[in-house]
PDB file of N, CA and C in Angstrom:
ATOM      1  N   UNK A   1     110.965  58.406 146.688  1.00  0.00           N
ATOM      2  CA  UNK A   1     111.318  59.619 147.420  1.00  0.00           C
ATOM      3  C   UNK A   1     110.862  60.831 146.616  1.00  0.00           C
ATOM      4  N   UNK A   2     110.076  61.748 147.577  1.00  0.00           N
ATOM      5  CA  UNK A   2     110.201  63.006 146.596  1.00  0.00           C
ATOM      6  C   UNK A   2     111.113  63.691 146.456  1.00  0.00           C
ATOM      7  N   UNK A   3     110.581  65.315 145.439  1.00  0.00           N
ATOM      8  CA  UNK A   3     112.274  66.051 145.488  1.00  0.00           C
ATOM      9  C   UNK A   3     112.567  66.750 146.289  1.00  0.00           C
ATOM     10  N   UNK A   4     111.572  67.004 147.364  1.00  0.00           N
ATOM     11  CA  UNK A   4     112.318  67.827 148.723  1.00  0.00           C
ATOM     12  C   UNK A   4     112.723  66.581 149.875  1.00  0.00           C
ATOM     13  N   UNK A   5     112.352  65.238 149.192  1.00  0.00           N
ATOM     14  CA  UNK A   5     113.500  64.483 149.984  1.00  0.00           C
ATOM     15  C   UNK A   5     114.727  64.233 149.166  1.00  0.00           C
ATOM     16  N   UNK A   6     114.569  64.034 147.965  1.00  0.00           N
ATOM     17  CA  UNK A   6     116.028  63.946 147.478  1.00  0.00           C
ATOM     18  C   UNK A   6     117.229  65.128 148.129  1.00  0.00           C
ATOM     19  N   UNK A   7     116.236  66.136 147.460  1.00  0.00           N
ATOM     20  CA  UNK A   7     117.327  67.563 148.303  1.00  0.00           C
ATOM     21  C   UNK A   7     117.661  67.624 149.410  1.00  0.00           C
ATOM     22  N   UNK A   8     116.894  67.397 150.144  1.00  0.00           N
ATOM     23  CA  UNK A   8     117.220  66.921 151.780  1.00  0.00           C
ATOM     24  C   UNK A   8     118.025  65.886 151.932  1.00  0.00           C
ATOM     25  N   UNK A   9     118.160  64.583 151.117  1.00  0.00           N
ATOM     26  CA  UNK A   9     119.671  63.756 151.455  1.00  0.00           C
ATOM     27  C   UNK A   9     120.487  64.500 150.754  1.00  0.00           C
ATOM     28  N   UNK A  10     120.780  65.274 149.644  1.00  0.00           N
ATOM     29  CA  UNK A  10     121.996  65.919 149.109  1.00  0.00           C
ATOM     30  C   UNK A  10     122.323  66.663 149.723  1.00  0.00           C
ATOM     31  N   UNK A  11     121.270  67.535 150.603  1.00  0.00           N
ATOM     32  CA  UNK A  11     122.152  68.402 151.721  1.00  0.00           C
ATOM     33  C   UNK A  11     122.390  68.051 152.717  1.00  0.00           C
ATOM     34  N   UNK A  12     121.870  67.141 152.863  1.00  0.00           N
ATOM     35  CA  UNK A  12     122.750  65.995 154.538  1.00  0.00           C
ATOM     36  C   UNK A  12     123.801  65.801 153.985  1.00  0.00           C
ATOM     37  N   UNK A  13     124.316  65.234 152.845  1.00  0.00           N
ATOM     38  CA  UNK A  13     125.740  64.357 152.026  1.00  0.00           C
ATOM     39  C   UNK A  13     126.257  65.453 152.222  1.00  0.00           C
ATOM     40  N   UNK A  14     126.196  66.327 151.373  1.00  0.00           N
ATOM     41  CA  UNK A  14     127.145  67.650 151.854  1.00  0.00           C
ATOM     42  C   UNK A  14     127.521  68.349 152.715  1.00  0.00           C
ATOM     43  N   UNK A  15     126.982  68.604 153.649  1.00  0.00           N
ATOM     44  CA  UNK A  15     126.674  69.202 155.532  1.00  0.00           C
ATOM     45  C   UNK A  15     128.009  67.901 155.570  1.00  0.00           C
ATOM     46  N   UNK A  16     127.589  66.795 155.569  1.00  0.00           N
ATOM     47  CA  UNK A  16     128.248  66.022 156.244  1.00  0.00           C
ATOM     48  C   UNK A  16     129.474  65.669 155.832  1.00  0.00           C
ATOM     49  N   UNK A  17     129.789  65.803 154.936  1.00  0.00           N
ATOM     50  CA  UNK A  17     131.269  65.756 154.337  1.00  0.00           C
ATOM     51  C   UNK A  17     132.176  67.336 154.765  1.00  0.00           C
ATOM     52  N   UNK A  18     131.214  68.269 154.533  1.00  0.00           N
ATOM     53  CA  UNK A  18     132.161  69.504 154.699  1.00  0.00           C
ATOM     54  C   UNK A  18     131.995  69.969 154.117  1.00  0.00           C
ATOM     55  N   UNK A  19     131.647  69.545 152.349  1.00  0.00           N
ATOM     56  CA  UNK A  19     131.775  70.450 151.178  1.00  0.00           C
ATOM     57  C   UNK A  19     130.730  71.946 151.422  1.00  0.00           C
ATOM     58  N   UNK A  20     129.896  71.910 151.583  1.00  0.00           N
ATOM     59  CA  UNK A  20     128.793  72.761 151.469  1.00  0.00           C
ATOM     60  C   UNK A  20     129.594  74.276 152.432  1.00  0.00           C
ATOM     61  N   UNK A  21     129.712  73.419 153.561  1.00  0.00           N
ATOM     62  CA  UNK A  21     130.228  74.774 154.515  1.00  0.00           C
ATOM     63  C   UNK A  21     131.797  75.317 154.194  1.00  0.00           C
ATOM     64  N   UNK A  22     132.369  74.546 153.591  1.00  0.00           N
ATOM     65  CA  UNK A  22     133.513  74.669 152.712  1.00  0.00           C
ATOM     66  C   UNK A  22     133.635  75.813 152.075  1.00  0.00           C
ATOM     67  N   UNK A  23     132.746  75.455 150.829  1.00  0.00           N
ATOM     68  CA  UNK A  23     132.253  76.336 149.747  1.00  0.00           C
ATOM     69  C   UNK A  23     132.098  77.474 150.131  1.00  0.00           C
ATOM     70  N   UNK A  24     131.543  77.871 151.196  1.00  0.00           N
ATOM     71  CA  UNK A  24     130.434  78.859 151.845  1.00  0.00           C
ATOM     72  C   UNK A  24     131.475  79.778 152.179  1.00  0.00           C
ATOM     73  N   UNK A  25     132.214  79.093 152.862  1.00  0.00           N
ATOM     74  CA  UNK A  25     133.401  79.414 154.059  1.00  0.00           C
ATOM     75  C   UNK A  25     134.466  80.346 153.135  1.00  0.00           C
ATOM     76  N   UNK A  26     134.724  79.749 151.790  1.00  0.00           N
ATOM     77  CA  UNK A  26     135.748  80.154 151.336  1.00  0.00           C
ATOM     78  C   UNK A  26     135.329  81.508 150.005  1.00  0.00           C
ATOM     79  N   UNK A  27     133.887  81.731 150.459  1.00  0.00           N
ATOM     80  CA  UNK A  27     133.379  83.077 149.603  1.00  0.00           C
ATOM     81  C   UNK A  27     133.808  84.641 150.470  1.00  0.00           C
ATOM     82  N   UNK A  28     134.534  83.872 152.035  1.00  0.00           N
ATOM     83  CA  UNK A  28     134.600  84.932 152.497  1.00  0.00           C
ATOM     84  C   UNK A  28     133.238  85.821 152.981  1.00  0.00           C
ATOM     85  N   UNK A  29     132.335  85.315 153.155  1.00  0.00           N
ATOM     86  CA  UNK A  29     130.728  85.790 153.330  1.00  0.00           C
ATOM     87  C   UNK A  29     130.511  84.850 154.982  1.00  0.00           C
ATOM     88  N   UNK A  30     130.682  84.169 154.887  1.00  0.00           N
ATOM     89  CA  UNK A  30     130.543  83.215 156.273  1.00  0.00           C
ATOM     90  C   UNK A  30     131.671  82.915 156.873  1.00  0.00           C
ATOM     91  N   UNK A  31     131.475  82.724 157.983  1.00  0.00           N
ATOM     92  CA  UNK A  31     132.330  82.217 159.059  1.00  0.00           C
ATOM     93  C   UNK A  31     132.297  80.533 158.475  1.00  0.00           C
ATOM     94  N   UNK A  32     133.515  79.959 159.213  1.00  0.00           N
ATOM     95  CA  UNK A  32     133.240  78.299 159.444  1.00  0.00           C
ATOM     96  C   UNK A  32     132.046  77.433 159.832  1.00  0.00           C
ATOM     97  N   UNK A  33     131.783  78.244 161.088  1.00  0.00           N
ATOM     98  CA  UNK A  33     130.530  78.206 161.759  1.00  0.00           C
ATOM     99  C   UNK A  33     129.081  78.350 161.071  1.00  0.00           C
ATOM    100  N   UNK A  34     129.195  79.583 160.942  1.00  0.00           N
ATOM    101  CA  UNK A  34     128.048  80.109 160.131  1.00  0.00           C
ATOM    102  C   UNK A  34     127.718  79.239 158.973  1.00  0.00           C
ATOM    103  N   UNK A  35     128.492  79.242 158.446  1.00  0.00           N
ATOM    104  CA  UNK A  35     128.526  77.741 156.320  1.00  0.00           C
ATOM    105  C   UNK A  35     128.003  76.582 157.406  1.00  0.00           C
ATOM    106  N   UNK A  36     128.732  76.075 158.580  1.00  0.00           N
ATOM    107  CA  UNK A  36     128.642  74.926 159.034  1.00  0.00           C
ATOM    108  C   UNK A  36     126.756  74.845 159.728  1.00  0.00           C
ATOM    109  N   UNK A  37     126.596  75.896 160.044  1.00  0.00           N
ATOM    110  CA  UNK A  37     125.071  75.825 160.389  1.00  0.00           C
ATOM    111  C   UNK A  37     124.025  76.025 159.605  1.00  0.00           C
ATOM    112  N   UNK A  38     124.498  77.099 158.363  1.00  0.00           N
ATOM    113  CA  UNK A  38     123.388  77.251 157.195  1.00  0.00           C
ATOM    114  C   UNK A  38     123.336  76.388 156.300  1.00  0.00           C
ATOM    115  N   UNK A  39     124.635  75.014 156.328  1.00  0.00           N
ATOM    116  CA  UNK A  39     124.181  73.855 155.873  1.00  0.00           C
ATOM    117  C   UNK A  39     123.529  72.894 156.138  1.00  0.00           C
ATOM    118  N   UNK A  40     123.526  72.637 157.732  1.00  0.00           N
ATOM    119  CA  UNK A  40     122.601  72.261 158.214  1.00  0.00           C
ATOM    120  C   UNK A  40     121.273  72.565 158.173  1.00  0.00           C
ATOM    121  N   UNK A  41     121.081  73.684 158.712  1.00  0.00           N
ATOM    122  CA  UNK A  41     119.905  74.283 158.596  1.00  0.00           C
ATOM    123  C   UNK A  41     119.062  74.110 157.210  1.00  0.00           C
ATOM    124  N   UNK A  42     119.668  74.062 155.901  1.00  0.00           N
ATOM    125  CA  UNK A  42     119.318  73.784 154.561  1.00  0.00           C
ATOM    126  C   UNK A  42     119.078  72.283 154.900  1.00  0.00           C
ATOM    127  N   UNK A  43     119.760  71.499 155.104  1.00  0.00           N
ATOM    128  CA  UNK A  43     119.263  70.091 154.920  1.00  0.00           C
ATOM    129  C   UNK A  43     118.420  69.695 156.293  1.00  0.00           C
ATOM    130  N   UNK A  44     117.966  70.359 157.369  1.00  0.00           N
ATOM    131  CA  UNK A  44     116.937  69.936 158.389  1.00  0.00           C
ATOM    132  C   UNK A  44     115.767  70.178 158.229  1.00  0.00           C
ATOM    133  N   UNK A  45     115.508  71.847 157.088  1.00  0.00           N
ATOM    134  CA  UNK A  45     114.977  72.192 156.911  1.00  0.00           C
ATOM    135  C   UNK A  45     113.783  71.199 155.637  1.00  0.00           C
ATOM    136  N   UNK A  46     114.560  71.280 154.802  1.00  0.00           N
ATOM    137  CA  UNK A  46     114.002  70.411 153.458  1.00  0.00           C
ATOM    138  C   UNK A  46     113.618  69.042 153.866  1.00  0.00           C
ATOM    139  N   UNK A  47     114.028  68.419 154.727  1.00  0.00           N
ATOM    140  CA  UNK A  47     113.695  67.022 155.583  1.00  0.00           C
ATOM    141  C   UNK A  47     112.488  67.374 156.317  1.00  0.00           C
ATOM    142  N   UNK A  48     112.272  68.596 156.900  1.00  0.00           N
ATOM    143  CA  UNK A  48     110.873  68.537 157.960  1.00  0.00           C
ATOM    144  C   UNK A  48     109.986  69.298 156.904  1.00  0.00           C
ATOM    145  N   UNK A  49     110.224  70.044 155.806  1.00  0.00           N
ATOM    146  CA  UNK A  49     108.866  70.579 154.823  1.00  0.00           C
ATOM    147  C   UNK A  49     108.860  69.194 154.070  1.00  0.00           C
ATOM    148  N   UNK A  50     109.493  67.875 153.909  1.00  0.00           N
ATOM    149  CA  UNK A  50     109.221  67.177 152.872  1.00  0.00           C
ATOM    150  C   UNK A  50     108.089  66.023 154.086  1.00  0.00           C
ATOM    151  N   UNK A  51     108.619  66.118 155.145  1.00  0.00           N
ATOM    152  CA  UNK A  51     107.776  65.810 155.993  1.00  0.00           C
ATOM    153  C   UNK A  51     106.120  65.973 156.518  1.00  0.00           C
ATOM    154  N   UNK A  52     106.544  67.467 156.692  1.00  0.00           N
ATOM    155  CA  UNK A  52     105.414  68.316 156.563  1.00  0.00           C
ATOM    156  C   UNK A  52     104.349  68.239 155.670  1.00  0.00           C
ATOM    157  N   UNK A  53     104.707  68.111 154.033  1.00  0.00           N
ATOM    158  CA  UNK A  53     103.847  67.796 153.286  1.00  0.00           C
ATOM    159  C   UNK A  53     102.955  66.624 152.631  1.00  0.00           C
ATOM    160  N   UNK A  54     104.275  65.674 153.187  1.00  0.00           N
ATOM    161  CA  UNK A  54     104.447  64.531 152.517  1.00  0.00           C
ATOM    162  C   UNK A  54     103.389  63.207 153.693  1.00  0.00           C
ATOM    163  N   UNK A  55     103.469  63.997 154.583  1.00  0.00           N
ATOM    164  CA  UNK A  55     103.392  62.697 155.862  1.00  0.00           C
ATOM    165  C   UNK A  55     102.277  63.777 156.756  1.00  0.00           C
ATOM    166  N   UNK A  56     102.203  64.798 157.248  1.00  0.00           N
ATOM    167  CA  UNK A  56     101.598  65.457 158.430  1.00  0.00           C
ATOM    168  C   UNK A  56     100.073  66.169 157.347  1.00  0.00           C
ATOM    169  N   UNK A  57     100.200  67.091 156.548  1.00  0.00           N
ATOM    170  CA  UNK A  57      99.193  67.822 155.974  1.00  0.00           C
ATOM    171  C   UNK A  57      98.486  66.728 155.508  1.00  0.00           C
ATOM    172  N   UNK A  58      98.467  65.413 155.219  1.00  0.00           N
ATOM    173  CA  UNK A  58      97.403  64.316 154.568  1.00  0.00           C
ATOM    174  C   UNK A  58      97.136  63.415 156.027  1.00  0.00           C
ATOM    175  N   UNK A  59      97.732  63.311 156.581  1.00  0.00           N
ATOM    176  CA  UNK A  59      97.251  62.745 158.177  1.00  0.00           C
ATOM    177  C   UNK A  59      96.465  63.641 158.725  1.00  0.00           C
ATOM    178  N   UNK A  60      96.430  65.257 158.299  1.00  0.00           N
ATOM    179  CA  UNK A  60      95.786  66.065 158.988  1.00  0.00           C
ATOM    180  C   UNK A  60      94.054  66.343 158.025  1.00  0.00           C
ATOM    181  N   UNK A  61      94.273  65.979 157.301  1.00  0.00           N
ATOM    182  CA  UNK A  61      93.992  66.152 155.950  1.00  0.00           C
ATOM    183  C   UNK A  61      92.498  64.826 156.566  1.00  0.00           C
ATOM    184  N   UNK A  62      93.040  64.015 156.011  1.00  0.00           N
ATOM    185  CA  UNK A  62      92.551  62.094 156.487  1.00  0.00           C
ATOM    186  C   UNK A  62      91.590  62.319 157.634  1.00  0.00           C
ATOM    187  N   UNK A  63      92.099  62.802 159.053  1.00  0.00           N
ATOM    188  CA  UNK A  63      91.386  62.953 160.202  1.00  0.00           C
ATOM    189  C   UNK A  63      90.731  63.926 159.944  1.00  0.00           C
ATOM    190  N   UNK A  64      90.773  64.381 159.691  1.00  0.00           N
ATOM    191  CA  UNK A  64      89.275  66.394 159.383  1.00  0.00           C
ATOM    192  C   UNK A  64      87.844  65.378 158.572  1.00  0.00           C
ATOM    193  N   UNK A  65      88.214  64.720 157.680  1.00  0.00           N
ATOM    194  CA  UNK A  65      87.308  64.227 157.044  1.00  0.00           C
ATOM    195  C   UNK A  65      86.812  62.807 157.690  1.00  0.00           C
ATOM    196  N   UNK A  66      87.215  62.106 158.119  1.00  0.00           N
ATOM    197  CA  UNK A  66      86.655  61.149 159.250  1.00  0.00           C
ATOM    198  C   UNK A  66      86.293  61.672 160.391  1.00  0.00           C
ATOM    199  N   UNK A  67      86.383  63.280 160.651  1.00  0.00           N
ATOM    200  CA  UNK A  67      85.702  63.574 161.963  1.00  0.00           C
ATOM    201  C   UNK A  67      86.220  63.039 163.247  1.00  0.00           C
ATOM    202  N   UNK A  68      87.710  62.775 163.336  1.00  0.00           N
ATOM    203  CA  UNK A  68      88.562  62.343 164.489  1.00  0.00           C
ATOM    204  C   UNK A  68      89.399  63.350 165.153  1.00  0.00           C
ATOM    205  N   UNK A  69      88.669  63.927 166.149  1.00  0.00           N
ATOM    206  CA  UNK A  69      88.768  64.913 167.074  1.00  0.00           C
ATOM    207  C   UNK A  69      90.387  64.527 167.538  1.00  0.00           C
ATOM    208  N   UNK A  70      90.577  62.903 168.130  1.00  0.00           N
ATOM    209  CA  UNK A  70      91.865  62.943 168.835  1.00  0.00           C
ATOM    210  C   UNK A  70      92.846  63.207 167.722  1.00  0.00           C
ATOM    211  N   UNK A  71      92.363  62.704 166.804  1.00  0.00           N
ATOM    212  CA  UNK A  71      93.897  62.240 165.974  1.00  0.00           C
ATOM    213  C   UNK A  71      93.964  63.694 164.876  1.00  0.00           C
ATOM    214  N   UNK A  72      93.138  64.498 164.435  1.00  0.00           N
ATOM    215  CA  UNK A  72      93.133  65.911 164.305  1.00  0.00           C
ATOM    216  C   UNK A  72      94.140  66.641 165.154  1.00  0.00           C
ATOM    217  N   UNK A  73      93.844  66.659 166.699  1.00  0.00           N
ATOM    218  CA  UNK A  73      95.039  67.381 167.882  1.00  0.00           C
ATOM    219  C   UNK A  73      96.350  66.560 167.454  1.00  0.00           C
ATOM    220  N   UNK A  74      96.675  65.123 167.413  1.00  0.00           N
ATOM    221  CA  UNK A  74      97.861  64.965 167.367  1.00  0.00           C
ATOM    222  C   UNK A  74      98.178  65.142 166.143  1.00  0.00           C
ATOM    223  N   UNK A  75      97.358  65.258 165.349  1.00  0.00           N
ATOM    224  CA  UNK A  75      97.956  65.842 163.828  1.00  0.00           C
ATOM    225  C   UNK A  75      98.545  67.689 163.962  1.00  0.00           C
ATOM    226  N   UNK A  76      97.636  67.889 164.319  1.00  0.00           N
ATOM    227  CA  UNK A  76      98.494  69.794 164.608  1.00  0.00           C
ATOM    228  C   UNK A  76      99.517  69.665 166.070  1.00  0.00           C
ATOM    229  N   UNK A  77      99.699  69.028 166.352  1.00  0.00           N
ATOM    230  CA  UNK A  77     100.443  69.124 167.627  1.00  0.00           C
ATOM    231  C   UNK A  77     102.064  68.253 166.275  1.00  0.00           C
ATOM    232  N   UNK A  78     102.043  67.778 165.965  1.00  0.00           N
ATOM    233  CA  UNK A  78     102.566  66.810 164.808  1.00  0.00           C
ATOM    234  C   UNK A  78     103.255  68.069 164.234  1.00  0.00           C
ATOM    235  N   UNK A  79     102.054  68.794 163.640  1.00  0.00           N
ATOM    236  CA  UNK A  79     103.161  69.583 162.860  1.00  0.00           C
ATOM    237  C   UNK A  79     103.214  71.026 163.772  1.00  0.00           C
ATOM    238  N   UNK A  80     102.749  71.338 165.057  1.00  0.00           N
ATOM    239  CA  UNK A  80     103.658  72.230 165.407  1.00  0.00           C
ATOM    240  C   UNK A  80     104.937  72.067 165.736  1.00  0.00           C
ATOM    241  N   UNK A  81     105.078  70.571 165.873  1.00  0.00           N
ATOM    242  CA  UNK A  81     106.771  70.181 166.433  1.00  0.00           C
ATOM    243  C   UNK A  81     107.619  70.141 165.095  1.00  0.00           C
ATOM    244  N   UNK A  82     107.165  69.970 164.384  1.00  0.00           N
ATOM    245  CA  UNK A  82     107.410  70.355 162.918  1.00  0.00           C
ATOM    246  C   UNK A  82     108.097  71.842 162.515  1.00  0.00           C
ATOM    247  N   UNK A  83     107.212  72.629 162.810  1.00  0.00           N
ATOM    248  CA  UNK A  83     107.389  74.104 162.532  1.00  0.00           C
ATOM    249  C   UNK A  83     108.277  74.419 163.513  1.00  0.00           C
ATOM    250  N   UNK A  84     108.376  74.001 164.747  1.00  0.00           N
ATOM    251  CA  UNK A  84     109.193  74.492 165.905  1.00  0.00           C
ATOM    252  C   UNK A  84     110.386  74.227 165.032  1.00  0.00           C
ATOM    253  N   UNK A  85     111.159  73.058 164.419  1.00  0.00           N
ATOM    254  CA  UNK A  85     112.002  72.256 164.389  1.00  0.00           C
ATOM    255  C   UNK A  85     112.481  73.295 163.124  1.00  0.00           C
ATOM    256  N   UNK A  86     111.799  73.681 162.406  1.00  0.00           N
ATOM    257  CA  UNK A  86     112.456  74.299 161.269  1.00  0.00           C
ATOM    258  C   UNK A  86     112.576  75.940 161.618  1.00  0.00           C
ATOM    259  N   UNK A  87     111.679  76.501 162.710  1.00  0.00           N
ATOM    260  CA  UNK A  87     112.153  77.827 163.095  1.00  0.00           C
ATOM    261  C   UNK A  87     113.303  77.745 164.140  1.00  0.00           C
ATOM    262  N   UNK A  88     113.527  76.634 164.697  1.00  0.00           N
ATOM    263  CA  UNK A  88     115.029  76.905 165.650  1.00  0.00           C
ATOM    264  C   UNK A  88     115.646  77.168 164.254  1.00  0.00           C
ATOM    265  N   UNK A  89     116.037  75.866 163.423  1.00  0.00           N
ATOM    266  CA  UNK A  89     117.205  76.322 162.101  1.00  0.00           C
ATOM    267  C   UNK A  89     116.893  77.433 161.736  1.00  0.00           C
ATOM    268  N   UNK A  90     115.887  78.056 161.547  1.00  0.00           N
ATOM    269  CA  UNK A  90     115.843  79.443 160.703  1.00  0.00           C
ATOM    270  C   UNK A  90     116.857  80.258 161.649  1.00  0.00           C
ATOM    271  N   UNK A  91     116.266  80.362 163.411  1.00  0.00           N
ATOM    272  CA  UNK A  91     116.970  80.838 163.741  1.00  0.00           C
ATOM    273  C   UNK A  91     118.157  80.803 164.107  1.00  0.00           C
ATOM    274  N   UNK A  92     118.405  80.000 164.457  1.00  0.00           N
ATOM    275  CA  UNK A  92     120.075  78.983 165.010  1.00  0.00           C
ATOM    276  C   UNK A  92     121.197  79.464 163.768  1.00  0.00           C
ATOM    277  N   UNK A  93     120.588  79.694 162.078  1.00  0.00           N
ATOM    278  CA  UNK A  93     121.583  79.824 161.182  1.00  0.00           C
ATOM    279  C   UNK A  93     121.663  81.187 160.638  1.00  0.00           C
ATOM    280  N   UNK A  94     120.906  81.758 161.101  1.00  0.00           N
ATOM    281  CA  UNK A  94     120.470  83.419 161.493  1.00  0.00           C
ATOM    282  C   UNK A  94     119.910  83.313 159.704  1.00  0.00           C
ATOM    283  N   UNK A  95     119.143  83.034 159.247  1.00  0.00           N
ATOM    284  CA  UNK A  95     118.696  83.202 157.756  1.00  0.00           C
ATOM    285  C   UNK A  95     118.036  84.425 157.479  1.00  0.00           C
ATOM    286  N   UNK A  96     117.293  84.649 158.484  1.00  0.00           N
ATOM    287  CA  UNK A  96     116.394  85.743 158.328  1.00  0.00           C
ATOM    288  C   UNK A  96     117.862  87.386 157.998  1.00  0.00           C
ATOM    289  N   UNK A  97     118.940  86.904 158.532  1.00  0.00           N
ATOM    290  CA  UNK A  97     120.033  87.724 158.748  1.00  0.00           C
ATOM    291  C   UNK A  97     121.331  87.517 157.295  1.00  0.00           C
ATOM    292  N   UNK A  98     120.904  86.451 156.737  1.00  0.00           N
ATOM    293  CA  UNK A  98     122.053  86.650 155.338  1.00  0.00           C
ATOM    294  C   UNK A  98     122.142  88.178 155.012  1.00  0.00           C
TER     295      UNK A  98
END
């Protein structure tokens, strides 16, 4: 595993127990809600860039240099669902808004 997958299961473990939005919650800076989504958002996030780098940019990477027109499109189509997936969390946990 790499380390933006390790980080990505430590912030699933935490999201998912509570602790993280806990923590968050009790700085008085966030709502319940808010800790409860910017923890998420931290661990969906680090799961689709470890993705992103790890799995999509060398598939995209692979096909450019074999000259494979189809599998090039489903490689950027790959990671626009990618990028979609991590700008809902950006927006969904209002980050741009800390």
């Amino acid at each position: 595993m790499t380390v933006a997958g390790d980080i990505a299961k430590t912030l699933h473990k935490v999201h998912e127990d509570g602790w993280l939005a806990d923590r968050l919650e009790q700085t008085d800076v966030l709502s319940h809600s808010e800790a409860d989504a910017l923890a998420l958002a931290l661990a969906d996030i680090a799961e689709s860039m470890e993705t992103v780098y790890s799995q999509l940019v060398p598939r995209l990477l692979k096909a450019l240099k074999a000259e494979q027109r189809d599998e090039v499109l489903n490689a950027l189509w790959d990671l626009r669902e990618a990028f979609r997936h991590v700008d809902y969390h950006i927006h969904d946990a209002k980050l741009t808004e800390l």
